[in-house]
PDB file of N, CA and C in Angstrom:
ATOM      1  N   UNK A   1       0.846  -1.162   0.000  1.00  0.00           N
ATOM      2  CA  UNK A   1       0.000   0.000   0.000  1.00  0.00           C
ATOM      3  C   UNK A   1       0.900   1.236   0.000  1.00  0.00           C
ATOM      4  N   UNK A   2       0.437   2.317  -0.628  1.00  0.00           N
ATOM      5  CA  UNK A   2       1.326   3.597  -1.285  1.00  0.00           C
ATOM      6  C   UNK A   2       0.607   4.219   0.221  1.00  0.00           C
ATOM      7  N   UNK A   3       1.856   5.353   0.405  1.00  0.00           N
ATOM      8  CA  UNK A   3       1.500   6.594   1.094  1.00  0.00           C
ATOM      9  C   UNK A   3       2.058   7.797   0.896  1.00  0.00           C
ATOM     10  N   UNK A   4       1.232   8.809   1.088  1.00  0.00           N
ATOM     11  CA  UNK A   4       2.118  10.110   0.710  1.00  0.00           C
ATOM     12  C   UNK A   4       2.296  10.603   1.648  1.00  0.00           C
ATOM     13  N   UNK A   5       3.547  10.165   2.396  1.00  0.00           N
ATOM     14  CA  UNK A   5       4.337  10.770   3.066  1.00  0.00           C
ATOM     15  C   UNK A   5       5.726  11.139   2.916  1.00  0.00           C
ATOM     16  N   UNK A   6       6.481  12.376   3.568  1.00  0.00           N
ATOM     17  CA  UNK A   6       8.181  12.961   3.227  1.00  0.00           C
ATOM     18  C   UNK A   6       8.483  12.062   3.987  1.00  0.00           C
ATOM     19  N   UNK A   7       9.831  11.797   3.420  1.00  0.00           N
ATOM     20  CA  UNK A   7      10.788  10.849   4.343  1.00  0.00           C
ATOM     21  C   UNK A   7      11.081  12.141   5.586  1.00  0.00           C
ATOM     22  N   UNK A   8      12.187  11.882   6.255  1.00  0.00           N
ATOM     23  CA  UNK A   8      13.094  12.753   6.959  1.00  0.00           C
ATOM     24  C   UNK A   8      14.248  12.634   6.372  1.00  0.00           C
ATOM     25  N   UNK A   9      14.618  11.462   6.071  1.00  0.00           N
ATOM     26  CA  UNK A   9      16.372  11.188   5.200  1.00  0.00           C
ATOM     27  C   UNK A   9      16.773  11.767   4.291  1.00  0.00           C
ATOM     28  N   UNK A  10      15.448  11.577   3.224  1.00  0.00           N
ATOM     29  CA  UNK A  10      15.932  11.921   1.880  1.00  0.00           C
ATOM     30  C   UNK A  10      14.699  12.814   1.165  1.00  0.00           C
ATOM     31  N   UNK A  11      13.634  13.078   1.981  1.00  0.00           N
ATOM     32  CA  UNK A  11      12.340  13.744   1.195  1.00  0.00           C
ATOM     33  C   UNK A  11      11.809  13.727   0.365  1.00  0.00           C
ATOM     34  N   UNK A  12      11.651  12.267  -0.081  1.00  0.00           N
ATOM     35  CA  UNK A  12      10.948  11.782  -0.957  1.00  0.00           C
ATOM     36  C   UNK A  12       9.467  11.890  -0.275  1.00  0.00           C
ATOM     37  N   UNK A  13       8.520  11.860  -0.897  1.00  0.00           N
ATOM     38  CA  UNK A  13       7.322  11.812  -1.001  1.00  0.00           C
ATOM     39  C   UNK A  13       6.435  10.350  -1.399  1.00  0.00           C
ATOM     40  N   UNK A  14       7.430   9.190  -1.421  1.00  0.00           N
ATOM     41  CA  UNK A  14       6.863   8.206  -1.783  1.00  0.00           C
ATOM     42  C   UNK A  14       6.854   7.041  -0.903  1.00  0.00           C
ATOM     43  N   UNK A  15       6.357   6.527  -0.268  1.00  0.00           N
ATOM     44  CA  UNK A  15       6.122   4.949   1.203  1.00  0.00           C
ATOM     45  C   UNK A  15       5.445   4.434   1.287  1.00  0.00           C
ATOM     46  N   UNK A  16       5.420   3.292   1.352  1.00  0.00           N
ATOM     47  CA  UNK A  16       4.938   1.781   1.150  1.00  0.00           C
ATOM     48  C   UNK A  16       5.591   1.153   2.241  1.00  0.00           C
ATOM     49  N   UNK A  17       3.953   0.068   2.499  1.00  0.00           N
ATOM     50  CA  UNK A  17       3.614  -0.713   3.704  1.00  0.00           C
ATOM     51  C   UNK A  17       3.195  -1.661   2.820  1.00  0.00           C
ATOM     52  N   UNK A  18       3.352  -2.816   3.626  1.00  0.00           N
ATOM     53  CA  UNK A  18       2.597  -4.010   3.512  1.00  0.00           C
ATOM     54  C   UNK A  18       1.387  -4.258   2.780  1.00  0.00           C
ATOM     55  N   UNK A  19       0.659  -5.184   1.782  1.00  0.00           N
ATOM     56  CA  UNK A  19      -0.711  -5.154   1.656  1.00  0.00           C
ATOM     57  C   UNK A  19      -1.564  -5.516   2.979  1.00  0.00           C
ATOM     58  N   UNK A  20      -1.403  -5.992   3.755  1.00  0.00           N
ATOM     59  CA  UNK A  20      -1.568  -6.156   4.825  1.00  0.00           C
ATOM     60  C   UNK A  20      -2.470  -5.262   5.786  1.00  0.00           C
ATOM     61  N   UNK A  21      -1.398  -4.168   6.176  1.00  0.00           N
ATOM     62  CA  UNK A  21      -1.085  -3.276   6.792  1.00  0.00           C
ATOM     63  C   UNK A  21      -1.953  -3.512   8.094  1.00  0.00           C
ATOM     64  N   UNK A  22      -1.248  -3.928   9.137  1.00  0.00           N
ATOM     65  CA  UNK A  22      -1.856  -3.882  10.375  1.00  0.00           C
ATOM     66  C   UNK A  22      -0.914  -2.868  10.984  1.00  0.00           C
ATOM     67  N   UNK A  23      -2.091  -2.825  11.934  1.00  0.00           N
ATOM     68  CA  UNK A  23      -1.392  -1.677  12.967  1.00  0.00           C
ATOM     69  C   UNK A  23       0.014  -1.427  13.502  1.00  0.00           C
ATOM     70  N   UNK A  24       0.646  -2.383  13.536  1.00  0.00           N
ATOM     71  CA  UNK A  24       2.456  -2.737  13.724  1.00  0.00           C
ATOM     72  C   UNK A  24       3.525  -2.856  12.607  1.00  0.00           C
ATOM     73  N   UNK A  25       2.842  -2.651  11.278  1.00  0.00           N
ATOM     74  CA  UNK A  25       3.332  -2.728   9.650  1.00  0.00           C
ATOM     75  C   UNK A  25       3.915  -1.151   9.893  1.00  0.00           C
ATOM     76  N   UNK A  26       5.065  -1.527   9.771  1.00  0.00           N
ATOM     77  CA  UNK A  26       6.048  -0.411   9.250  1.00  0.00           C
ATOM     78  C   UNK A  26       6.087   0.540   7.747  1.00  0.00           C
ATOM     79  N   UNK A  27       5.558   1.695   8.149  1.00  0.00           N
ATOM     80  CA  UNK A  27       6.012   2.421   6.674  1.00  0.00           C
ATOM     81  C   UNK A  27       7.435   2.575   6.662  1.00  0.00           C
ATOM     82  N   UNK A  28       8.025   2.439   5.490  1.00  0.00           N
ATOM     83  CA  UNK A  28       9.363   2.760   4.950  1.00  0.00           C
ATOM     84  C   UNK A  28       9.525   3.885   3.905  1.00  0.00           C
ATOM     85  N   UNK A  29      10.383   4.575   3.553  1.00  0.00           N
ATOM     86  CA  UNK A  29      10.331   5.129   2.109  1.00  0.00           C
ATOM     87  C   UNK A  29      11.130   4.021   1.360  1.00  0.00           C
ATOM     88  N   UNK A  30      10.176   4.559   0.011  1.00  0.00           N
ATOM     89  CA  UNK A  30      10.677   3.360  -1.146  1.00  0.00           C
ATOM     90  C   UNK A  30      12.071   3.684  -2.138  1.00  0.00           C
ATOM     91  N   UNK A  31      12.292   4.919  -1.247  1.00  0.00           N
ATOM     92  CA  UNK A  31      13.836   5.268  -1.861  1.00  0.00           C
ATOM     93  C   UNK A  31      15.231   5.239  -1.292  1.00  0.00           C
ATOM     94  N   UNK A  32      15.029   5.109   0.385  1.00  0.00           N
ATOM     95  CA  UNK A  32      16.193   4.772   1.314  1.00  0.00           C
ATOM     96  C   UNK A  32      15.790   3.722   2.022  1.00  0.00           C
ATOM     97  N   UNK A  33      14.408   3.415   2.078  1.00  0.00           N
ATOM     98  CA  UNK A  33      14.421   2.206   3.290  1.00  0.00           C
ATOM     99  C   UNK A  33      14.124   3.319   4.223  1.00  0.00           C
ATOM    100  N   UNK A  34      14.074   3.979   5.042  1.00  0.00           N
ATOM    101  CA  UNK A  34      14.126   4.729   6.067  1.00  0.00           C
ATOM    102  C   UNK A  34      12.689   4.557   6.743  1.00  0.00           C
ATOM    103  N   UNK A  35      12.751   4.234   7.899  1.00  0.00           N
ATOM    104  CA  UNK A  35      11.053   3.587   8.722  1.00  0.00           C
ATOM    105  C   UNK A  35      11.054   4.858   9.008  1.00  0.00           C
ATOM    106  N   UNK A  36       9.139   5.077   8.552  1.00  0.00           N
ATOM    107  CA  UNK A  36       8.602   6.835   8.581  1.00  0.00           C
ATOM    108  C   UNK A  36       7.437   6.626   9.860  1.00  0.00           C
ATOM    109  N   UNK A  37       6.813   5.507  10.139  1.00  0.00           N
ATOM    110  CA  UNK A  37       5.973   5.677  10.554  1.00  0.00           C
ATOM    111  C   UNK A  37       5.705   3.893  10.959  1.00  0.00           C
ATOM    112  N   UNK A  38       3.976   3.954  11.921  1.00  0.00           N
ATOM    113  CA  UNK A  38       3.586   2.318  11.706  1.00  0.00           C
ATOM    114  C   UNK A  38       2.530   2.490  10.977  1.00  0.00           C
ATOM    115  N   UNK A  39       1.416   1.595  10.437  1.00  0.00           N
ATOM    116  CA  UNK A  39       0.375   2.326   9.950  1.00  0.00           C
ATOM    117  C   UNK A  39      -0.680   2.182  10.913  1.00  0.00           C
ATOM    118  N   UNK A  40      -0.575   1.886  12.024  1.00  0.00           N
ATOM    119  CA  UNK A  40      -1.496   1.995  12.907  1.00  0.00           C
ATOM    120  C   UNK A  40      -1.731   3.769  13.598  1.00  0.00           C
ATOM    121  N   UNK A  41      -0.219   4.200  13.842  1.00  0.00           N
ATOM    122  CA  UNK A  41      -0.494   5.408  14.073  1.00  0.00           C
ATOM    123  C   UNK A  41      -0.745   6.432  13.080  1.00  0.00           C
ATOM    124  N   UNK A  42      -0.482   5.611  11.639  1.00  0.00           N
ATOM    125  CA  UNK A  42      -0.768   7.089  10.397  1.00  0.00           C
ATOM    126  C   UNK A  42      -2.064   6.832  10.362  1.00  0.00           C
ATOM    127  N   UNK A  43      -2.645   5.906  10.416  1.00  0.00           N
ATOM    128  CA  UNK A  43      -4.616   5.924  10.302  1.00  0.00           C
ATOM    129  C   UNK A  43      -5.010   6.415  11.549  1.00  0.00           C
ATOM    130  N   UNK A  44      -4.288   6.532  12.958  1.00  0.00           N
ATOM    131  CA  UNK A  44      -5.050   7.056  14.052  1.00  0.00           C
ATOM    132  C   UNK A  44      -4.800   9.108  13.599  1.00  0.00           C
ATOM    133  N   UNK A  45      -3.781   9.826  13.398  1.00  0.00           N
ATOM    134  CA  UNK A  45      -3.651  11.037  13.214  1.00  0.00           C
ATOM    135  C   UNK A  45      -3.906  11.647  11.793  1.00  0.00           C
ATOM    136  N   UNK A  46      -4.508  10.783  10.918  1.00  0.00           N
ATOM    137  CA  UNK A  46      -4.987  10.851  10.099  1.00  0.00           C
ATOM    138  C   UNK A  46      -5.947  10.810   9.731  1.00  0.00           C
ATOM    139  N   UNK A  47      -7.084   9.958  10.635  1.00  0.00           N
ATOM    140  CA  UNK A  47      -8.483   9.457  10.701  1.00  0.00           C
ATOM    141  C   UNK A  47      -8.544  10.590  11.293  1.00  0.00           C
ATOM    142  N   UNK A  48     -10.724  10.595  11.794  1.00  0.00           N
ATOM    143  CA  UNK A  48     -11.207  11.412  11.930  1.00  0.00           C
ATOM    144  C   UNK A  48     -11.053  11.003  13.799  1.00  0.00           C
ATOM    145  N   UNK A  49     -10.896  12.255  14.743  1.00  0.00           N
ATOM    146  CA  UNK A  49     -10.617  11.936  15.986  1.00  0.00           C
ATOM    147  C   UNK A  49     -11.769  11.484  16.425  1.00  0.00           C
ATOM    148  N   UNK A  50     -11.984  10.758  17.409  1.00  0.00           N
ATOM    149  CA  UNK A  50     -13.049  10.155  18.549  1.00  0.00           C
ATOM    150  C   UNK A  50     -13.967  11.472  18.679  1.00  0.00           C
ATOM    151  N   UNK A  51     -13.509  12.536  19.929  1.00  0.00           N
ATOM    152  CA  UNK A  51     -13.901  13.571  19.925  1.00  0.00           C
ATOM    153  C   UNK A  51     -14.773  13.943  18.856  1.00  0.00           C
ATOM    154  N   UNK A  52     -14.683  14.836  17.938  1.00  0.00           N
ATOM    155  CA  UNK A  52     -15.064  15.120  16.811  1.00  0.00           C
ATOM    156  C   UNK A  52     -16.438  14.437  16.197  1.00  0.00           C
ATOM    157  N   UNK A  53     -15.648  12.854  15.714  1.00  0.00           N
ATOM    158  CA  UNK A  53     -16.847  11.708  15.602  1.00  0.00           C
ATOM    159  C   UNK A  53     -17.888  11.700  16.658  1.00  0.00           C
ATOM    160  N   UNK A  54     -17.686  11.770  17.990  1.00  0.00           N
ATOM    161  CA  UNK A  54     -18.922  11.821  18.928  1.00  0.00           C
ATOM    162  C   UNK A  54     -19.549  12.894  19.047  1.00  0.00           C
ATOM    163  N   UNK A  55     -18.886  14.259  18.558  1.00  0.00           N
ATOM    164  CA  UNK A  55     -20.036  15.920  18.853  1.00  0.00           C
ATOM    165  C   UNK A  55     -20.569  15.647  17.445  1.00  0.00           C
ATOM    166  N   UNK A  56     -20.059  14.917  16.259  1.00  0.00           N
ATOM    167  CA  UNK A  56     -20.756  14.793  14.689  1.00  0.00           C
ATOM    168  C   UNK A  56     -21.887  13.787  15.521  1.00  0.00           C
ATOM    169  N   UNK A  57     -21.852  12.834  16.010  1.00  0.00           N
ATOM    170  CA  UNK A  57     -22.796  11.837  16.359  1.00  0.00           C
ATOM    171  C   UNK A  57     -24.272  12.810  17.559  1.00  0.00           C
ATOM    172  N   UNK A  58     -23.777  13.188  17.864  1.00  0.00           N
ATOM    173  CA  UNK A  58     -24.613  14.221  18.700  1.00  0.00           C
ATOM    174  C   UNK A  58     -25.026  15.166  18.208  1.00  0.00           C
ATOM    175  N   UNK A  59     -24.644  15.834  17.589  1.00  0.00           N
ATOM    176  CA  UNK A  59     -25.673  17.279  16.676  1.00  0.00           C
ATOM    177  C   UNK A  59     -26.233  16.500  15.914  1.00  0.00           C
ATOM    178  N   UNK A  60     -26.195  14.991  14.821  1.00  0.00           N
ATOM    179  CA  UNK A  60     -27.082  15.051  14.407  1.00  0.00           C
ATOM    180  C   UNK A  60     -28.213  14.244  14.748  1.00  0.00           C
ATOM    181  N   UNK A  61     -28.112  14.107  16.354  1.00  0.00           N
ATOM    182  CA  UNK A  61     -29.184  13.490  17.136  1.00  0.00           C
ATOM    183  C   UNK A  61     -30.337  14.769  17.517  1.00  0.00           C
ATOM    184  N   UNK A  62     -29.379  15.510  17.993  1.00  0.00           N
ATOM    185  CA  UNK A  62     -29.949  16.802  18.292  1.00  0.00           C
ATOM    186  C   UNK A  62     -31.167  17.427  17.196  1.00  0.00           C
ATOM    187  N   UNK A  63     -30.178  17.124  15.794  1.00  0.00           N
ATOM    188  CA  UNK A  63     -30.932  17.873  14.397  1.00  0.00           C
ATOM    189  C   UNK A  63     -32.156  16.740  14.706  1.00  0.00           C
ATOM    190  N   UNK A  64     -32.460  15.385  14.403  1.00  0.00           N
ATOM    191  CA  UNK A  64     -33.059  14.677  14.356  1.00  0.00           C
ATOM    192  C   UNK A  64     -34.291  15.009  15.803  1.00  0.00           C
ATOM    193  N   UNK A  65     -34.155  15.223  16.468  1.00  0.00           N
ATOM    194  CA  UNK A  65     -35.043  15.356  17.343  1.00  0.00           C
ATOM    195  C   UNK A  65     -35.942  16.474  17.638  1.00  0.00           C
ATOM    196  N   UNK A  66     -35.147  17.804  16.934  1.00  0.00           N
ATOM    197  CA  UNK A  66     -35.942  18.983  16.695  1.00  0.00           C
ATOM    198  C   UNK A  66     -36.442  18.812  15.090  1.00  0.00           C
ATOM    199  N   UNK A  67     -36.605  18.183  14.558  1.00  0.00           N
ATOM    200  CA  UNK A  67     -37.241  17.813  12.990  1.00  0.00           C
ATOM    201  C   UNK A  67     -38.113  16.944  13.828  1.00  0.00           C
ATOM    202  N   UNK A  68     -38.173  15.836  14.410  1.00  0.00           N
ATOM    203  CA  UNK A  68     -39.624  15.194  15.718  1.00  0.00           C
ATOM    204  C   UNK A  68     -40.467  15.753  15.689  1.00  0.00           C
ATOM    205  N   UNK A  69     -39.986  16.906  16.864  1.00  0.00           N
ATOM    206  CA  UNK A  69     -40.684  17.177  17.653  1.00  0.00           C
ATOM    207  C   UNK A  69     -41.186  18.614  16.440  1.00  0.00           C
ATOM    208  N   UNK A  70     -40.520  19.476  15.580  1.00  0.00           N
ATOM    209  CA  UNK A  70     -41.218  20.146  14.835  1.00  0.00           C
ATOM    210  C   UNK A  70     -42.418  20.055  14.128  1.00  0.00           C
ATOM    211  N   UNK A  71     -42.185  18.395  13.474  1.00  0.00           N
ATOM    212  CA  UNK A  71     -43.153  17.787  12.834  1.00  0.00           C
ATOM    213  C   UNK A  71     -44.480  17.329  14.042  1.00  0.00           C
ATOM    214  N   UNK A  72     -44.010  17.063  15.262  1.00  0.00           N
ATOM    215  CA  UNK A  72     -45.416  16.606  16.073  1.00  0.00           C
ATOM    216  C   UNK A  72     -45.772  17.604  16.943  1.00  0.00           C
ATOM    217  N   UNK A  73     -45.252  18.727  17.058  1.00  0.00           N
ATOM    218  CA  UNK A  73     -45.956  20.510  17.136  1.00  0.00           C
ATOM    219  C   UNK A  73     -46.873  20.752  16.170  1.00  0.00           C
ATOM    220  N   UNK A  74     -46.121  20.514  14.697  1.00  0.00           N
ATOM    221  CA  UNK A  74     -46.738  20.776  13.126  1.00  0.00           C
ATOM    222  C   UNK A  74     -48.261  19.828  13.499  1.00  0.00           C
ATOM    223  N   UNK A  75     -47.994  18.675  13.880  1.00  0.00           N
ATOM    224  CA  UNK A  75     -49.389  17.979  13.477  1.00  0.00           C
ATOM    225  C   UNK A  75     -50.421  18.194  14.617  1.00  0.00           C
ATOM    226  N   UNK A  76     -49.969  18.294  16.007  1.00  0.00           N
ATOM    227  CA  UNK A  76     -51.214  19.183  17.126  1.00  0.00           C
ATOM    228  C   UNK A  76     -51.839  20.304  16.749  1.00  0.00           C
ATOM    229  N   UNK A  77     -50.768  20.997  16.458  1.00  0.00           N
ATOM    230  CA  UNK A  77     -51.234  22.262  15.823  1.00  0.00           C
ATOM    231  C   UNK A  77     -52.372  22.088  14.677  1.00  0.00           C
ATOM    232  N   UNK A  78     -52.809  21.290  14.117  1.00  0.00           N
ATOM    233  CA  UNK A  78     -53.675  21.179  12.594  1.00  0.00           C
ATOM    234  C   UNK A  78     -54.895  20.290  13.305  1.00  0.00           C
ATOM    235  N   UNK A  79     -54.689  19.692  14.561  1.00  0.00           N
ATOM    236  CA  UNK A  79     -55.966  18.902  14.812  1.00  0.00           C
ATOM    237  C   UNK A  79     -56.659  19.946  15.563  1.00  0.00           C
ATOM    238  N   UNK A  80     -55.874  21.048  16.425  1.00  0.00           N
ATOM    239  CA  UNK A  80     -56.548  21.946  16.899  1.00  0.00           C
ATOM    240  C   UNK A  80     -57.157  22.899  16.862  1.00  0.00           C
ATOM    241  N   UNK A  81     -56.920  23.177  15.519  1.00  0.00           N
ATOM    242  CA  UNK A  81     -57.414  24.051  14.424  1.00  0.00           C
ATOM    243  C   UNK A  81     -58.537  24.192  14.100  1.00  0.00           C
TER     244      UNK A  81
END
């Protein structure tokens, strides 16, 4: 698997891991050999953080529950009419 990451050695822009790639798979650059990374930690600071993912998981509970309750205001409102 390709990655675009700089070395530090030589600043290449080109590294490769394992097809594999578990969390303990070493990135290298494919021009010195030089270990850049594991790919367990380039998918954790690279992925989307926990944090983040849980306030995204919560506003759109939030959105979802005022679209509810808008819609079952909307429909009292029309029987009382």
């Amino acid at each position: 698997m390709n990655y675009q990451i700089s070395c530090t050695r030589c600043g290449s822009q080109h590294a490769i891991a394992p097809d594999t790639a578990h969390d303990w798979d070493e990135i290298t650059c494919t021009d010195c050999g030089e270990f850049i990374d594991t790919c367990g930690h380039y998918a954790d600071t690279h992925g989307v953080s926990y944090p983040m993912h849980a306030l995204n998981l919560s506003r759109g509970l939030i959105l979802q529950m005022a679209r509810s309750s808008r819609a079952l205001n909307d429909s009292t409102a029309r029987r009382s009419a």
